[in-house]
N, C-alpha and C. Protein backbone atom coordinates (compact mmCIF):
# COMPACT_ATOMS: atom_id res chain seq x y z
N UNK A 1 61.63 48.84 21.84
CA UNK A 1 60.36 48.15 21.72
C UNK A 1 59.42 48.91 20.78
N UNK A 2 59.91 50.00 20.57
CA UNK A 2 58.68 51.14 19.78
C UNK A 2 58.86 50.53 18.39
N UNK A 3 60.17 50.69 18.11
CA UNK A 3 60.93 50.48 17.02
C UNK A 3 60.11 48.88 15.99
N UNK A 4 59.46 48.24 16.99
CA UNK A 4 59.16 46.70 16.70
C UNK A 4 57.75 47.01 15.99
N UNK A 5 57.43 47.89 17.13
CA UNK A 5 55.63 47.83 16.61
C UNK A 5 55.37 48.66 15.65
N UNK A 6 56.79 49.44 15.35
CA UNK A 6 56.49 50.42 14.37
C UNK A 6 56.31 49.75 12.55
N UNK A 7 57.41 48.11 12.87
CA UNK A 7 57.61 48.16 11.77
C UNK A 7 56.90 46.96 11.47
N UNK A 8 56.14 46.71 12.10
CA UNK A 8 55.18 45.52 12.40
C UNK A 8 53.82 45.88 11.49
N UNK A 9 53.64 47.56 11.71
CA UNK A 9 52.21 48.08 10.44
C UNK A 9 52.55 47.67 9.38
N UNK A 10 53.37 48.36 8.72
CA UNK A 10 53.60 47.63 7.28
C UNK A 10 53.27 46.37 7.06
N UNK A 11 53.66 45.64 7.65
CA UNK A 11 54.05 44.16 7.44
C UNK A 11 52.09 44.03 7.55
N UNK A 12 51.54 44.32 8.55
CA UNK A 12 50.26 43.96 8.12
C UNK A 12 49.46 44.49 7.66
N UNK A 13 49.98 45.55 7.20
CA UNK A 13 49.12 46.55 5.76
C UNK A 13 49.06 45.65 4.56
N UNK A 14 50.46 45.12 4.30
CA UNK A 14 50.84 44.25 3.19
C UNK A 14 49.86 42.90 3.50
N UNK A 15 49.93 42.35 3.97
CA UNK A 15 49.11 41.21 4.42
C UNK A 15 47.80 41.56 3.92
N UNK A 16 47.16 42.36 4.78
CA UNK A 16 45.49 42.88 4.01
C UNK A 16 45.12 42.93 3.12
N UNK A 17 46.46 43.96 2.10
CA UNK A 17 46.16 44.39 1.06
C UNK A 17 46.45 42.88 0.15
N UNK A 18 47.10 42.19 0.59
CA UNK A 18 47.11 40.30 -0.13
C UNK A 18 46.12 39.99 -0.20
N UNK A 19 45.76 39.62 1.34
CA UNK A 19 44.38 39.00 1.06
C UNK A 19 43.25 39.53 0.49
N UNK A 20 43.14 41.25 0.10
CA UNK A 20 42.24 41.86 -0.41
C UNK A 20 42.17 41.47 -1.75
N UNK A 21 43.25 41.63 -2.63
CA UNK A 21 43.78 40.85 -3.48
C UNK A 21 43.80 39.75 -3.97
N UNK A 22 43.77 38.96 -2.90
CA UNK A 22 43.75 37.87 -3.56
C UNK A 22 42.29 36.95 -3.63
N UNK A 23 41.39 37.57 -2.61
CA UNK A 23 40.04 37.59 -2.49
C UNK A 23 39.60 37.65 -4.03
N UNK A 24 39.66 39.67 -4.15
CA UNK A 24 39.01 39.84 -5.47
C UNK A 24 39.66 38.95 -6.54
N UNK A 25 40.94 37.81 -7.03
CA UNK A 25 41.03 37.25 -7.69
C UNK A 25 39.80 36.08 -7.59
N UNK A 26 39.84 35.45 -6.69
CA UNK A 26 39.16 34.78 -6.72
C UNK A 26 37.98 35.06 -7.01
N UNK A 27 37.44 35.77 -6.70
CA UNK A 27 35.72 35.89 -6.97
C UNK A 27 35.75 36.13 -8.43
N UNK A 28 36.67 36.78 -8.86
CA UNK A 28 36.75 37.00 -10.50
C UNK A 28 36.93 35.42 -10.82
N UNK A 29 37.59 35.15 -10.77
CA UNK A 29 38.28 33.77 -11.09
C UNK A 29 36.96 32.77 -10.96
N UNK A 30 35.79 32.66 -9.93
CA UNK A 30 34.88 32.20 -9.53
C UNK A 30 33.83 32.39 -10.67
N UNK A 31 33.76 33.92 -10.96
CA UNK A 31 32.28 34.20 -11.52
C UNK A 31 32.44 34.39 -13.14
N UNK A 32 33.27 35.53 -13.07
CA UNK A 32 33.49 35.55 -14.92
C UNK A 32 33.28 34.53 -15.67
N UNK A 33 33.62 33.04 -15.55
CA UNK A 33 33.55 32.31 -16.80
C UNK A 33 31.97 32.09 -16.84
N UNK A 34 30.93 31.76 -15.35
CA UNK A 34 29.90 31.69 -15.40
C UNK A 34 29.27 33.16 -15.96
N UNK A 35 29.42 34.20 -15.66
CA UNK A 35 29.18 34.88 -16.43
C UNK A 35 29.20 35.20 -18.49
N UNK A 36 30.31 34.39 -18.60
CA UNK A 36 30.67 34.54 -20.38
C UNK A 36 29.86 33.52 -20.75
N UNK A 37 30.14 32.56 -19.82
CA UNK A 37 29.19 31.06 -20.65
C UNK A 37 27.71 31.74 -21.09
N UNK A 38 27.17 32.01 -19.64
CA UNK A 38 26.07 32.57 -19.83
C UNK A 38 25.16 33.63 -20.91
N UNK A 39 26.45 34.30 -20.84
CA UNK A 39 26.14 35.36 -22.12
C UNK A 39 26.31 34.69 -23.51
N UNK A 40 27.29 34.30 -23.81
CA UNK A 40 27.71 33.48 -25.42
C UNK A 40 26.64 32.52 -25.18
N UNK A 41 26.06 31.62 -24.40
CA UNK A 41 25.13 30.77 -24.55
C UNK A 41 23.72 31.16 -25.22
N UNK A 42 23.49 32.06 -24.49
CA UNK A 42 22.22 32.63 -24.67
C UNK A 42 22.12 32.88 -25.95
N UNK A 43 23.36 33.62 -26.79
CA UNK A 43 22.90 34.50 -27.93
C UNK A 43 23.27 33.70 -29.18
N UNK A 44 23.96 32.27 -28.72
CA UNK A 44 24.26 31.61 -29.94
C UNK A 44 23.08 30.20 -30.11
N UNK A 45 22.62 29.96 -29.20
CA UNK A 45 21.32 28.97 -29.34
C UNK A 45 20.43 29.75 -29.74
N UNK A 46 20.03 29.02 -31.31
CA UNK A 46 18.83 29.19 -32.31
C UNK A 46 17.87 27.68 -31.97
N UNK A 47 16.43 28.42 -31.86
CA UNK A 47 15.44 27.42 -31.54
C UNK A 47 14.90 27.14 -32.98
N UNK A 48 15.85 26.43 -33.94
CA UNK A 48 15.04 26.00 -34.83
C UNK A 48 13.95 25.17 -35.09
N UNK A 49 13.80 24.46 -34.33
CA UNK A 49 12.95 23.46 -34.43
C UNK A 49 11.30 23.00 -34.61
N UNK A 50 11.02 22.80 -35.94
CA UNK A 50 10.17 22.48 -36.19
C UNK A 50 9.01 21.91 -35.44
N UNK A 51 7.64 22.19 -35.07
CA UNK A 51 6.92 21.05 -34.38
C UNK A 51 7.16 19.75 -35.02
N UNK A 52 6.72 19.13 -33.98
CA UNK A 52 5.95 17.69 -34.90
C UNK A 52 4.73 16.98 -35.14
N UNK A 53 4.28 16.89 -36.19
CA UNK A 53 3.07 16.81 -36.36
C UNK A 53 2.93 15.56 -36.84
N UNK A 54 2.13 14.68 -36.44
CA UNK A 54 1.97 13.13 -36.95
C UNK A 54 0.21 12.77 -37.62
N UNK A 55 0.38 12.37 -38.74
CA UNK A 55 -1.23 12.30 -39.59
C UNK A 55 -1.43 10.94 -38.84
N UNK A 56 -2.52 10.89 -38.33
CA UNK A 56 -3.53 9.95 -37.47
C UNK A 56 -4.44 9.26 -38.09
N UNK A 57 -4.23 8.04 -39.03
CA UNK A 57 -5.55 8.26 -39.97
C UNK A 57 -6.46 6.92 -39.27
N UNK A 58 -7.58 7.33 -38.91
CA UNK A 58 -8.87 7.11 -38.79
C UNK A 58 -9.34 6.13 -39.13
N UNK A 59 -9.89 4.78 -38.71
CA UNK A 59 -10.55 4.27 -39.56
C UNK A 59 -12.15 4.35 -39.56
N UNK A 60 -12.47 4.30 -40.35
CA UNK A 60 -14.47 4.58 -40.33
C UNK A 60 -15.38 3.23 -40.76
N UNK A 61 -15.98 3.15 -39.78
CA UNK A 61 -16.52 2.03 -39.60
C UNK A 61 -18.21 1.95 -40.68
């Protein structure tokens, strides 16, 4: 019976270390692209844009 529980750690060391694993994929997998968008977004939008100004003309009575 020793023999069982002995070899039973491993088995859920391995497990942990999966799901630890496979956790941090995900959150990478989750955030990085929002992260790159974010960055390349920012630095490639140029605010060119001109006001606009419209001549109003008056009439005088």
């Amino acid at each position: 019976m020793n023999s069982n529980s002995q070899s039973a750690n491993p088995d859920t060391y391995s497990h942990r270390l999966a799901d630890i694993v496979g956790t941090a994929i995900a959150l990478l997998t989750l955030t990085l692209p929002i992260f790159v968008i974010a960055n390349y977004s920012s630095t490639s939008v140029q605010n060119n844009q001109q006001p606009i100004m419209y001549n109003i003309k008056t009439s005088e009575y």
